[in-house]
Protein backbone atom coordinates (compact mmCIF):
# COMPACT_ATOMS: atom_id res chain seq x y z
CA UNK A 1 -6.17 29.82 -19.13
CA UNK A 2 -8.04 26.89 -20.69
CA UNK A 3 -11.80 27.11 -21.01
CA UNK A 4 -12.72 23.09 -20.77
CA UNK A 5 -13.39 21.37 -18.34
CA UNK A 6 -12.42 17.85 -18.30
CA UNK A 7 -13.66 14.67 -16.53
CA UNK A 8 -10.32 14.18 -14.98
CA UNK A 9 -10.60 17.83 -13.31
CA UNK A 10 -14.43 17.59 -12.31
CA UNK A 11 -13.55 14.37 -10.54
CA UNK A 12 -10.91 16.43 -9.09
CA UNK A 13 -13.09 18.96 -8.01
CA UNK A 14 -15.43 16.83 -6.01
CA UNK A 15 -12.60 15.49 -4.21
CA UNK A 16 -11.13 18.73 -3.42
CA UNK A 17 -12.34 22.33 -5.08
CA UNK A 18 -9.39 23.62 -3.60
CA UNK A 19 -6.77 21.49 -4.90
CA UNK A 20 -8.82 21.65 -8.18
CA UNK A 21 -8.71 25.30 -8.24
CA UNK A 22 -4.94 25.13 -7.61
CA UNK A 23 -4.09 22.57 -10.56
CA UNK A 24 -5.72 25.33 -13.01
CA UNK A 25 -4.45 28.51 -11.78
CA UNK A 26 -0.74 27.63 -10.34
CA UNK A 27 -0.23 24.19 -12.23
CA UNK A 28 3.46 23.75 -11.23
CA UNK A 29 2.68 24.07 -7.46
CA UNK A 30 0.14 21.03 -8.04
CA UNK A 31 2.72 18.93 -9.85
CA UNK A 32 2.57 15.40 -8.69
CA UNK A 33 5.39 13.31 -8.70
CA UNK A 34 5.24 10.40 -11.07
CA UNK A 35 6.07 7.62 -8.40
CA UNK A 36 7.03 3.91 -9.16
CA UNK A 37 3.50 3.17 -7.39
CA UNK A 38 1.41 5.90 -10.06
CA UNK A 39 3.08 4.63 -13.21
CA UNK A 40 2.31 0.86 -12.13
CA UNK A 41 -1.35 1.74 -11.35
CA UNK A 42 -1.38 3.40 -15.16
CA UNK A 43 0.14 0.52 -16.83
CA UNK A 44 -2.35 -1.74 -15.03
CA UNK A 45 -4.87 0.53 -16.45
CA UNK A 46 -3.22 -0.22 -20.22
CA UNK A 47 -3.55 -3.99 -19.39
CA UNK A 48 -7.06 -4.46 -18.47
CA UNK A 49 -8.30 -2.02 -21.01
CA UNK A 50 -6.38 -4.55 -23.57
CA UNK A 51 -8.18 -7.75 -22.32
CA UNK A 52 -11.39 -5.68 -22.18
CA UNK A 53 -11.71 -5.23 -25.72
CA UNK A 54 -11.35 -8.53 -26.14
CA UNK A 55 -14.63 -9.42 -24.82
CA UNK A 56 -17.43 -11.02 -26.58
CA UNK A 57 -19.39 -7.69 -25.52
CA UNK A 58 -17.12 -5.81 -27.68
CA UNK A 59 -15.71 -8.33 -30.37
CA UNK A 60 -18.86 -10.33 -31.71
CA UNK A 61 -21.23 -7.50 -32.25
CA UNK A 62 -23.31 -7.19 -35.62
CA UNK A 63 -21.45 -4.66 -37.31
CA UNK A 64 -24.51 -3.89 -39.62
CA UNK A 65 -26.39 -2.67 -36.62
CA UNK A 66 -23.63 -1.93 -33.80
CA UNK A 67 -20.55 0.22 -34.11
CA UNK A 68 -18.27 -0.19 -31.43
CA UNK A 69 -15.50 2.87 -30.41
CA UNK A 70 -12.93 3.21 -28.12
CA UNK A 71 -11.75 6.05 -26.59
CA UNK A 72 -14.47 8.37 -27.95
CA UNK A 73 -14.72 12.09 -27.18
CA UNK A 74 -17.66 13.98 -26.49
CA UNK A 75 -16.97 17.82 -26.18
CA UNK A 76 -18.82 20.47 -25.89
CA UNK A 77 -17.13 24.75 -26.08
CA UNK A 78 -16.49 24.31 -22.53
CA UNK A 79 -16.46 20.58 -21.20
CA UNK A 80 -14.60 17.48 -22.76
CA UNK A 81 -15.10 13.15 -21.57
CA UNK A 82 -13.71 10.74 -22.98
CA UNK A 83 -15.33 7.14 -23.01
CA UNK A 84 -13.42 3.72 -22.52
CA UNK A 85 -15.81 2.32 -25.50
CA UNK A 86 -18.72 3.30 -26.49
CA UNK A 87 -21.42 0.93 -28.58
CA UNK A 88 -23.58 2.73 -31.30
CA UNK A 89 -27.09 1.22 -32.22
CA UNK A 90 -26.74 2.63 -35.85
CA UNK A 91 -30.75 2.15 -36.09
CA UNK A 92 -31.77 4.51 -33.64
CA UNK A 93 -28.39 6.57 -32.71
CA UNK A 94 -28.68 5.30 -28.94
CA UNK A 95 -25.59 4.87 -26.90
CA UNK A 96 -24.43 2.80 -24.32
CA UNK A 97 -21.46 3.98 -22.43
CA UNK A 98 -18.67 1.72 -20.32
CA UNK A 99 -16.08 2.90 -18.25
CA UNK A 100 -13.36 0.52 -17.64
CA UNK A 101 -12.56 0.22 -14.22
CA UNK A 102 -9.24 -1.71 -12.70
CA UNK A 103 -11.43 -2.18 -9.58
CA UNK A 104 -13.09 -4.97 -7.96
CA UNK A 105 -16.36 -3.45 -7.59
CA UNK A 106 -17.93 0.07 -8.46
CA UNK A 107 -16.97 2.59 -6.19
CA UNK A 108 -19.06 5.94 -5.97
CA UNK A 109 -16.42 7.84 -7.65
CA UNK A 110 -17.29 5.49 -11.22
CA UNK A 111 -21.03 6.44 -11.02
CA UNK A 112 -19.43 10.28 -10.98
CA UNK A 113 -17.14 9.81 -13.99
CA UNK A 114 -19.77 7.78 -15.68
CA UNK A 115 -22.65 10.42 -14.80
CA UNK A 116 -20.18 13.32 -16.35
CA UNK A 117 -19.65 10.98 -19.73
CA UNK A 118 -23.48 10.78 -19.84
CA UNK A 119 -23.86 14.72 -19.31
CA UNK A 120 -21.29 16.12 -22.30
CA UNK A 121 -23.01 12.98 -24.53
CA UNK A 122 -26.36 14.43 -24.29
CA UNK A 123 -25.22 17.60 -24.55
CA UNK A 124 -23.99 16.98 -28.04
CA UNK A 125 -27.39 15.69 -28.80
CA UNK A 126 -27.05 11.97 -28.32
CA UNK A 127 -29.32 9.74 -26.41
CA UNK A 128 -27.63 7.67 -23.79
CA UNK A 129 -29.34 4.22 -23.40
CA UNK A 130 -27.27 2.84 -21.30
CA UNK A 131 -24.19 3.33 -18.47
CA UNK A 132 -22.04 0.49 -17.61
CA UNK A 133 -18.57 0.07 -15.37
CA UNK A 134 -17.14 -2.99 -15.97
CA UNK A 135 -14.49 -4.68 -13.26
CA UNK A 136 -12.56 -7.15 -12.49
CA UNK A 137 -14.47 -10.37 -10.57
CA UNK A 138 -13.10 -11.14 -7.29
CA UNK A 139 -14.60 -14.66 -7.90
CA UNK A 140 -12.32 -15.73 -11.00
CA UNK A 141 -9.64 -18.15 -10.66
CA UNK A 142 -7.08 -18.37 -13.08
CA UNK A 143 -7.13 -21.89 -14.74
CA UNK A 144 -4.76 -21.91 -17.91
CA UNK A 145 -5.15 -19.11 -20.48
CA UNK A 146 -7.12 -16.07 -19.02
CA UNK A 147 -10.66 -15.50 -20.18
CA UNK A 148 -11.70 -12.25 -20.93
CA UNK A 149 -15.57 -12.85 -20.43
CA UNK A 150 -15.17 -14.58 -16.88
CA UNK A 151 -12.24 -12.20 -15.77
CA UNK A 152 -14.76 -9.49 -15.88
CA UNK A 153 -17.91 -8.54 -14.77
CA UNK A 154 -20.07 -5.60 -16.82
CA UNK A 155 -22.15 -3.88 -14.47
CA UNK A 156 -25.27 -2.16 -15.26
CA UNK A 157 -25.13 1.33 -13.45
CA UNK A 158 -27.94 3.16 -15.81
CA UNK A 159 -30.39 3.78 -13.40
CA UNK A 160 -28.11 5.15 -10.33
CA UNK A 161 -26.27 7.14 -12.69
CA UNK A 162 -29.60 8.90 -14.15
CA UNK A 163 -30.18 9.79 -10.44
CA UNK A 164 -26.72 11.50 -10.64
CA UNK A 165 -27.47 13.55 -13.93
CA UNK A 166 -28.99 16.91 -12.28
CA UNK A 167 -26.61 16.91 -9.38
CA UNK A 168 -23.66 16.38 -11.98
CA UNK A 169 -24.86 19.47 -14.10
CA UNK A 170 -24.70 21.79 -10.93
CA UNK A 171 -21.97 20.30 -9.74
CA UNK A 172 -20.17 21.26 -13.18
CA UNK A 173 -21.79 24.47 -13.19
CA UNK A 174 -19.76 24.72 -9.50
CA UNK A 175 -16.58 23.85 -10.81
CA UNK A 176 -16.42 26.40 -13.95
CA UNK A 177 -17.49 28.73 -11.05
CA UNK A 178 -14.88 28.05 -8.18
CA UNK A 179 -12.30 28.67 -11.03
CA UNK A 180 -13.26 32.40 -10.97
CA UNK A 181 -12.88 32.77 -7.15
CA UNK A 182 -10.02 33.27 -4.86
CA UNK A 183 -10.35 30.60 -2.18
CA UNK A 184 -8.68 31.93 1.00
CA UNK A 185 -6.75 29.59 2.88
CA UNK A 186 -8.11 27.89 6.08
CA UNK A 187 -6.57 24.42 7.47
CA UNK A 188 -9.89 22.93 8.30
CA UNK A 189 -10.39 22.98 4.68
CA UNK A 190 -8.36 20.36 4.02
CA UNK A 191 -9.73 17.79 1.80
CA UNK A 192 -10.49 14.40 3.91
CA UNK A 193 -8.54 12.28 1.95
CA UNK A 194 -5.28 13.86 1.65
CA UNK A 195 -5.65 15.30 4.84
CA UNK A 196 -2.33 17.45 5.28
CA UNK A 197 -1.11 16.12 1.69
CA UNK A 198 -3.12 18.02 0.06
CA UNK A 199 -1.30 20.51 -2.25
CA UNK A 200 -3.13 23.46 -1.69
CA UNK A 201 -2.78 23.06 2.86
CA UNK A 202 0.82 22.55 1.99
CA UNK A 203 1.16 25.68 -0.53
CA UNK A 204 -0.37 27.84 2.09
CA UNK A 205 0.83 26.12 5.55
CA UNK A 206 4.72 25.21 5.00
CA UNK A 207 5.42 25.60 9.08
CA UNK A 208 3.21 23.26 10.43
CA UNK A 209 4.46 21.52 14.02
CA UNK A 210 6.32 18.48 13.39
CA UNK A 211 2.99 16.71 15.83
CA UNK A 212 -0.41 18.14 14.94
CA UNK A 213 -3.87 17.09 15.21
CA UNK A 214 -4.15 15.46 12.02
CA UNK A 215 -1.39 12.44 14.18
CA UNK A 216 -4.33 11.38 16.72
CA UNK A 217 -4.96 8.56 15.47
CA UNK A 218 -8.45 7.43 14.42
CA UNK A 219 -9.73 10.95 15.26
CA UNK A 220 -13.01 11.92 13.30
CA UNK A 221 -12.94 14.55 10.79
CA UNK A 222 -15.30 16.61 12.44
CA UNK A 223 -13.54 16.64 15.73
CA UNK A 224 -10.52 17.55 14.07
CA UNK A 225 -11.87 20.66 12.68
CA UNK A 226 -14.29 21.62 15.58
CA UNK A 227 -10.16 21.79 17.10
CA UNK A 228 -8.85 23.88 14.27
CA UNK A 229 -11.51 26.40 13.93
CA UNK A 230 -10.72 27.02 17.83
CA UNK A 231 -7.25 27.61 16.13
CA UNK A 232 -5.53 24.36 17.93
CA UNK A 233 -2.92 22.63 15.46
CA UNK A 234 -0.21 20.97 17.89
CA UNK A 235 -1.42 18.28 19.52
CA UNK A 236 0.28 19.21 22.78
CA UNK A 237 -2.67 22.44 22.77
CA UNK A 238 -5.59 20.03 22.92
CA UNK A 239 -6.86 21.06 25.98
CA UNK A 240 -7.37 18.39 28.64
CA UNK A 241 -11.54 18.56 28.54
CA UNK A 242 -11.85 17.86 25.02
CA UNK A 243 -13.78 14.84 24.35
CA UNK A 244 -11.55 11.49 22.95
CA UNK A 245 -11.08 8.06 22.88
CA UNK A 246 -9.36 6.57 25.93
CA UNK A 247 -6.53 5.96 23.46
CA UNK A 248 -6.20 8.83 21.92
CA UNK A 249 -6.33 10.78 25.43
CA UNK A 250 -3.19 8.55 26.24
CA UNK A 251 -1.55 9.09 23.13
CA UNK A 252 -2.16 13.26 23.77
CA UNK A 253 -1.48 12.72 27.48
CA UNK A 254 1.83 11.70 26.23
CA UNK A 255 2.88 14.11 23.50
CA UNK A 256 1.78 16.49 26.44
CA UNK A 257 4.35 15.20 29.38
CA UNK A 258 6.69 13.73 26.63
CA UNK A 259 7.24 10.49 29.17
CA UNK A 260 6.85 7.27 27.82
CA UNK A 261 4.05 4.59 29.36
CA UNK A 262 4.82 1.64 29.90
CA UNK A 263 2.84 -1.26 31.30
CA UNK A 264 5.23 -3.87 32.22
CA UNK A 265 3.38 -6.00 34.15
CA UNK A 266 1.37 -6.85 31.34
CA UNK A 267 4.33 -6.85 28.54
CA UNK A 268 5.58 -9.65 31.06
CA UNK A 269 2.89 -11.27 31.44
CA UNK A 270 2.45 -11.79 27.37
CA UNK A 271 6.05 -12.68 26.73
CA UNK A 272 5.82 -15.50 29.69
CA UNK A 273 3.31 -16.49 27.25
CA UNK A 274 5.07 -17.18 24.50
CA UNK A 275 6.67 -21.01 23.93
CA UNK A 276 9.52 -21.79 21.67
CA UNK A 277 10.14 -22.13 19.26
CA UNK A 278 9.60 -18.37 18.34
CA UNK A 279 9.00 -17.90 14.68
CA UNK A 280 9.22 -14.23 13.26
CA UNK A 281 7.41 -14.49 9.93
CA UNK A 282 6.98 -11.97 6.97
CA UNK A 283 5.51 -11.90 3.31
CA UNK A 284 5.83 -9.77 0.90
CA UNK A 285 3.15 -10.03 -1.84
CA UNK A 286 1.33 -8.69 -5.14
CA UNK A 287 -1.40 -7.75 -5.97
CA UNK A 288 -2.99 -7.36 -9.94
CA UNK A 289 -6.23 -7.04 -11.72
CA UNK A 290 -4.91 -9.67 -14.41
CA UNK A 291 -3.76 -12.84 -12.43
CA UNK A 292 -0.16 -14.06 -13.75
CA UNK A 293 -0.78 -17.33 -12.59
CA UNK A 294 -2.71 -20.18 -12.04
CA UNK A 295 -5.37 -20.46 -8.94
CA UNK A 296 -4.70 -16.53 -8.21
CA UNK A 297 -7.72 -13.97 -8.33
CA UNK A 298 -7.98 -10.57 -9.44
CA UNK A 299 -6.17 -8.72 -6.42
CA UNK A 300 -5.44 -11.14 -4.41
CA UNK A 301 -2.19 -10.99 -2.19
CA UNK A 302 -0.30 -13.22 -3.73
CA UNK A 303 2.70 -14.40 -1.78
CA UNK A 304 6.34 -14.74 -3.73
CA UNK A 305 8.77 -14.22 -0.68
CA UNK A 306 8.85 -14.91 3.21
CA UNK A 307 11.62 -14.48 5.58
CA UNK A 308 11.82 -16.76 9.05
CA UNK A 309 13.93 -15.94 11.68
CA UNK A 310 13.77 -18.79 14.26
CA UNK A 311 14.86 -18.86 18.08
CA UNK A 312 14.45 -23.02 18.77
CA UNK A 313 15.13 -22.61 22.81
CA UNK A 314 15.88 -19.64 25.44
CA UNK A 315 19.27 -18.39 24.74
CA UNK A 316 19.66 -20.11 21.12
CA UNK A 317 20.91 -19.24 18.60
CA UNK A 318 18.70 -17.41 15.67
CA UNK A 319 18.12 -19.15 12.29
CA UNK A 320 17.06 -17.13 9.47
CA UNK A 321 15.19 -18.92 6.07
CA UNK A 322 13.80 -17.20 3.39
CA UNK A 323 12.32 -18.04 -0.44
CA UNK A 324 12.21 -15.43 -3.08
CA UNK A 325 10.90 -16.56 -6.66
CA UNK A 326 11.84 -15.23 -9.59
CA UNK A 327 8.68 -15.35 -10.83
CA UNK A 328 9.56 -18.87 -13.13
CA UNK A 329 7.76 -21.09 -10.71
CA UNK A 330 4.23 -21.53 -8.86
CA UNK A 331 5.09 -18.35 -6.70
CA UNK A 332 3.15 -18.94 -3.66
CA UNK A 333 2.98 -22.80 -3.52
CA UNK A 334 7.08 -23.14 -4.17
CA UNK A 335 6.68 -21.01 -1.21
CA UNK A 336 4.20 -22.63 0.81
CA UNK A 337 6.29 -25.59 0.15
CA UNK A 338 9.63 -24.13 1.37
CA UNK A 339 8.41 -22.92 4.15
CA UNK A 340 6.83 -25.54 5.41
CA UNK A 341 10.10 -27.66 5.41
CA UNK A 342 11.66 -24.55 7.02
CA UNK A 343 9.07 -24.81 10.12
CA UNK A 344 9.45 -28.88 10.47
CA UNK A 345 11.20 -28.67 13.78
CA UNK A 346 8.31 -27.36 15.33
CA UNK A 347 6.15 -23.92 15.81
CA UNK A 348 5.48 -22.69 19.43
CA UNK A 349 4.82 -19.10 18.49
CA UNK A 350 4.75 -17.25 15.06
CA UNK A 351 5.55 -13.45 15.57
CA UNK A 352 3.88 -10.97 12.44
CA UNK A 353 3.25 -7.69 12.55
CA UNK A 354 -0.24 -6.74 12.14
CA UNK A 355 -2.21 -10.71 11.81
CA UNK A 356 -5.12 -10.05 9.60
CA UNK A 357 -2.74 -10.11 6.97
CA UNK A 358 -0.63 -12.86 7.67
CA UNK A 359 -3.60 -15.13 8.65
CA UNK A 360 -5.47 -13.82 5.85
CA UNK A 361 -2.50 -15.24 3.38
CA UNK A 362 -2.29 -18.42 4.96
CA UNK A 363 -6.02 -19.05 4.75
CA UNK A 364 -5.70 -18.66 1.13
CA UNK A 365 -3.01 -20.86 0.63
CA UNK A 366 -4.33 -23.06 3.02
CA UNK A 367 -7.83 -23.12 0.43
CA UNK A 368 -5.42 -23.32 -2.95
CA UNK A 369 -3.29 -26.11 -1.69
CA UNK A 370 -5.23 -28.67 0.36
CA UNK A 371 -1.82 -30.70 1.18
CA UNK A 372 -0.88 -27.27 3.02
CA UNK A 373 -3.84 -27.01 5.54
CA UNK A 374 -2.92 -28.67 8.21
CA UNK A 375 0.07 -26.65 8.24
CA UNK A 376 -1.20 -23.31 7.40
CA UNK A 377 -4.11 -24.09 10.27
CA UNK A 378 -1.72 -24.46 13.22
CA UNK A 379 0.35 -21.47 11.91
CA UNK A 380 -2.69 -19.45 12.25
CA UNK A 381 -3.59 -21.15 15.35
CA UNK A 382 0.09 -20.15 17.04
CA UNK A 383 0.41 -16.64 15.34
CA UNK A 384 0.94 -13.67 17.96
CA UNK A 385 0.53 -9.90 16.43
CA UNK A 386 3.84 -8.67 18.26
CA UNK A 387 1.93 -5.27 17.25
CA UNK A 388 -0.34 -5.60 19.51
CA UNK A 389 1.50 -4.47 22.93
CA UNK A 390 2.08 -1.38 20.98
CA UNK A 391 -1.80 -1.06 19.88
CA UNK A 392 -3.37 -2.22 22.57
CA UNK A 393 -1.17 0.99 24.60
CA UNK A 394 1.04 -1.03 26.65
CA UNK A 395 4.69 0.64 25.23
CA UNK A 396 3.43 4.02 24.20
CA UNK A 397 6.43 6.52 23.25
CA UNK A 398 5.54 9.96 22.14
CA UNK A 399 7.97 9.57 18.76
CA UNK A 400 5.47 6.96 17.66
CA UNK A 401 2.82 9.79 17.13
CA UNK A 402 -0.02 7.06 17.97
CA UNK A 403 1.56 5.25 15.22
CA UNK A 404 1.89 0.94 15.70
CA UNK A 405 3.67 0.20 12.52
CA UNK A 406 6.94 -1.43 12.14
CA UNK A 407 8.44 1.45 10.65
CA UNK A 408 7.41 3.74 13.33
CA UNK A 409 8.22 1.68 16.34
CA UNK A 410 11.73 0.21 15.16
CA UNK A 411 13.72 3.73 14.91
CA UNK A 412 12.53 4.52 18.32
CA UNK A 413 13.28 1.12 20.06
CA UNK A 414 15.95 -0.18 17.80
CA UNK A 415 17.86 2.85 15.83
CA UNK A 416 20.49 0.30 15.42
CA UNK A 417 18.40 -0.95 12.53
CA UNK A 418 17.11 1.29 9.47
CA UNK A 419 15.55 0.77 6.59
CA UNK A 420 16.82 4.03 5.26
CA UNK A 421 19.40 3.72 2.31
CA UNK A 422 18.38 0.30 1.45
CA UNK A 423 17.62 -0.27 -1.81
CA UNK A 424 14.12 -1.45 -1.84
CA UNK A 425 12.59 0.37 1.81
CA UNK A 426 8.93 -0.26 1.51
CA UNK A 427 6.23 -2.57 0.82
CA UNK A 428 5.02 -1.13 -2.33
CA UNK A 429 8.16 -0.38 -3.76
CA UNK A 430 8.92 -4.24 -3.12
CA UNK A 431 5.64 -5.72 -4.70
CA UNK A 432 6.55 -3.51 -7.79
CA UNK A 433 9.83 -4.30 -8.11
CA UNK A 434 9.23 -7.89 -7.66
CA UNK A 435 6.22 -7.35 -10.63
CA UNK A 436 9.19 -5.82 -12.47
CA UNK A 437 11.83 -8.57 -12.63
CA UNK A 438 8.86 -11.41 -12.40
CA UNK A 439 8.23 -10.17 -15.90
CA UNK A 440 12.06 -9.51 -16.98
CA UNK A 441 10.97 -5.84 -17.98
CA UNK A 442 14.63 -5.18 -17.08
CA UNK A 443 18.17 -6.49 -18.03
CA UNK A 444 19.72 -9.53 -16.22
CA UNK A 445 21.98 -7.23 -13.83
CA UNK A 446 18.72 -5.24 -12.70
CA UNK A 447 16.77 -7.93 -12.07
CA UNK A 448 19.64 -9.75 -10.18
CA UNK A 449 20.24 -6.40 -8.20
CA UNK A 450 16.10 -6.64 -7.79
CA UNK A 451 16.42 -9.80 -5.94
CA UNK A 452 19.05 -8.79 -3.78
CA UNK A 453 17.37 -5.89 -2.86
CA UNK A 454 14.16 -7.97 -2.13
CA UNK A 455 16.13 -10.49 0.26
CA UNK A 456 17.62 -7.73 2.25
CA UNK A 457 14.28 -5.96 2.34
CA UNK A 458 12.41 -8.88 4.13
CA UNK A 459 15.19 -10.33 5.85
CA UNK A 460 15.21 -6.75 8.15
CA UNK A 461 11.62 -6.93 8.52
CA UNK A 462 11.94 -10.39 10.40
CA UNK A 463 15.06 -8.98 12.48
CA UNK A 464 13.56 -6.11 13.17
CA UNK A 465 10.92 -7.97 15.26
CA UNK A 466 13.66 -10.51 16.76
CA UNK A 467 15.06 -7.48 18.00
CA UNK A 468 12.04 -5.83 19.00
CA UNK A 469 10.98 -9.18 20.89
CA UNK A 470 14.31 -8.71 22.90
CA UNK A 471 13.42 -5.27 23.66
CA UNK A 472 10.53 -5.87 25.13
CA UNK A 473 11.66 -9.58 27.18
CA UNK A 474 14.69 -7.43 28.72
CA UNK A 475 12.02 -4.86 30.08
């Protein structure tokens, strides 16, 4: 059984002890699988650690007076950090300490790993001048050849993380403790963010109900365990008196009778609201620390595909355009471009699924290229969130477990269409994959069967709302 405690496990630890205490004693029930989403987070991690070092911060320092390290351990017989890059003052031994963060801003969880650095420093005898996370800076706009010292913003966190330093020594002191216990197993211990993901619930409670309490949706952590410690899991138990949201009593209320509620008059009313020509729009996008091209931000959405399926009159015929790039072009302005040409005969209504996002890209593009606005403005004007009679409770079906997304509602409405056995089935899986053959990290035949993938991808997230939208206009 090892003896040291590492930063990656203490962080662990204050996000869930019992998780924590699972990883140590029963390792191979706490495996996680290695996803396509986990390894592109890590190798994002490589990347901006890279351009880091490349800073002035790090590159022009006085080596007569300043040695700079990467990667430096501090250990101690029973604890172990390691430091993204630490800067000696060879004068008076001082450190300063900076954590490299692929992040837009500090998060609480940096001052924690940062406060833990500080701790097994000092405890080798060092003095710790300073504590520093640097991040990406939202603000940057890529103009030519990146620049390390604008791309990223060092942030001085020394004084909240010296409020941190006694809390972090009894909170390691709890750690190396809650290894020697025996943690019994109770579900409304489950760690708040991965809820009924977490590895140790699922160890211990394998025969859950397929529809628990953890599927109300929006429901407050404290009411859900105020209905597990009465021993309540389904979420056709909760009695009738206990105390919700109106929609989350309908969503229960439904589970309960297993009848689905429907409010036609007003699913009527909306779709005698709509004017042609309908437009159902999607994006896919990506989203990286390091901006690949030109007038992109750190983490911004950056659009390299749409699909458009188009209904020009009552009864017509629907027209489907789309745009993928390969990654060799201005991604989101070839787009912007091509589908503005696509939308020339006119825009009644624009169909997404969930608006913020939509809108939110076409704002952007609208900012990036001015000869766009126009355009992107009355697409925003004339966008309709076909989620919304499913979140605003007008079509509520107990298989969408108070669910609104696409990929809830189409299997129930429309099981005609799945995006099971495709070869790209998700949105993250797509942005990846995309990332992937952008960069020609595989062979020509991958990357070719990359971009058919992508196509069929968001070609049945438009026709799964065409289809939807005739579901709902035949009710």
């Amino acid at each position: 059984m090892p003896a040291t405690l590492t930063k990656t496990n203490y962080l662990k630890f204050l996000a869930c002890p019992n998780e924590f205490w699972l990883a140590h004693h029963k390792p191979l029930l706490a495996v996680q699988e290695e996803t396509l989403e986990y390894e592109h987070l890590r190798q994002q991690g490589y990347a901006v650690q890279k351009l880091v070092r490349e800073m002035t911060l790090f590159r022009n320092v006085d080596p007569e007076r300043y040695q700079v390290d990467f990667e430096r351990a501090f250990t101690t017989a029973d604890l172990f950090a390691k430091s993204d890059a630490v800067i000696t003052d060879k004068i008076t031994g001082e450190l300063k300490i900076y954590e490299i963060k692929s992040s837009s801003r500090v998060k609480d969880e940096h001052i924690d790993d940062v406060a833990f650095q500080k701790t097994v420093a000092e405890l080798n005898g060092f003095t710790v001048a300073g504590c520093f996370v640097i991040t990406a800076n939202s603000e940057y706009i890529r103009r030519g050849e990146i620049v390390p010292d604008e791309l990223f913003t060092v942030n001085d966190v020394s004084a909240v993380v010296d409020t941190k330093i006694a809390e972090t020594s009894v909170r390691i002191a709890d750690a190396v403790k809650y290894l020697t216990t025996e943690p019994m197993p109770n579900l409304t211990e489950y760690c708040d963010g991965n809820k009924l993901d977490c590895s140790f619930i699922k160890h211990h409670f394998p025969d859950l109900p397929e529809y628990t309490v953890f599927d109300i949706a929006y429901l407050k952590h404290d009411k859900r365990r105020r209905l597990l410690n009465d021993g309540i899991i389904a979420i056709t138990d909760v009695p009738d008196d206990f105390v919700l949201s109106a929609k989350q009593k309908i969503q229960v209320s439904a589970a309960k009778s297993g009848e689905i509620i429907i409010d036609k008059a007003e699913i009527a009313s909306r779709v005698g609201s709509w004017e042609y020509p309908l437009h159902f729009l999607d994006y896919e996008t990506f989203s990286y620390a390091i901006p690949h091209f030109d007038g992109v931000r750190p983490f911004q959405q950056m659009c390299f595909q749409y699909s458009l399926h188009t209904i020009a009159e009552a009864g017509g015929e629907i027209k489907h355009s789309h745009f993928l790039s390969k990654g060799d072009d201005d991604p989101p302005h070839a787009m912007a471009a091509h589908l503005s040409q696509a939308m020339e005969g006119g825009i009644g209504t624009v169909f997404v699924w969930y608006e913020p996002f939509e809108k939110g890209r076409n704002k952007e593009m609208s900012v990036m290229y001015p000869e766009f606005a126009a355009f992107f403005e009355e697409v925003n004007i004339k966008t309709y969130d076909l989620m919304k009679i499913f979140s605003d409770n007008l079509y509520i079906h107990p298989e969408f477990k108070g669910r609104t997304s696409i990929k809830k509602v189409l299997p129930v409405l429309c099981p005609q269409l799945s995006y099971a056995g495709l070869g790209i089935g998700d949105g993250m899986t797509a942005s990846i994959s995309w990332f992937h053959m952008a960069t020609k990290r595989h062979d020509d035949a991958r990357c070719q069967e990359i971009f058919d993938d992508l196509r069929t991808y968001c070609h049945l997230d438009t026709m799964a709302m065409v289809e939807i939208f005739n579901f709902l206009r035949m009710l």
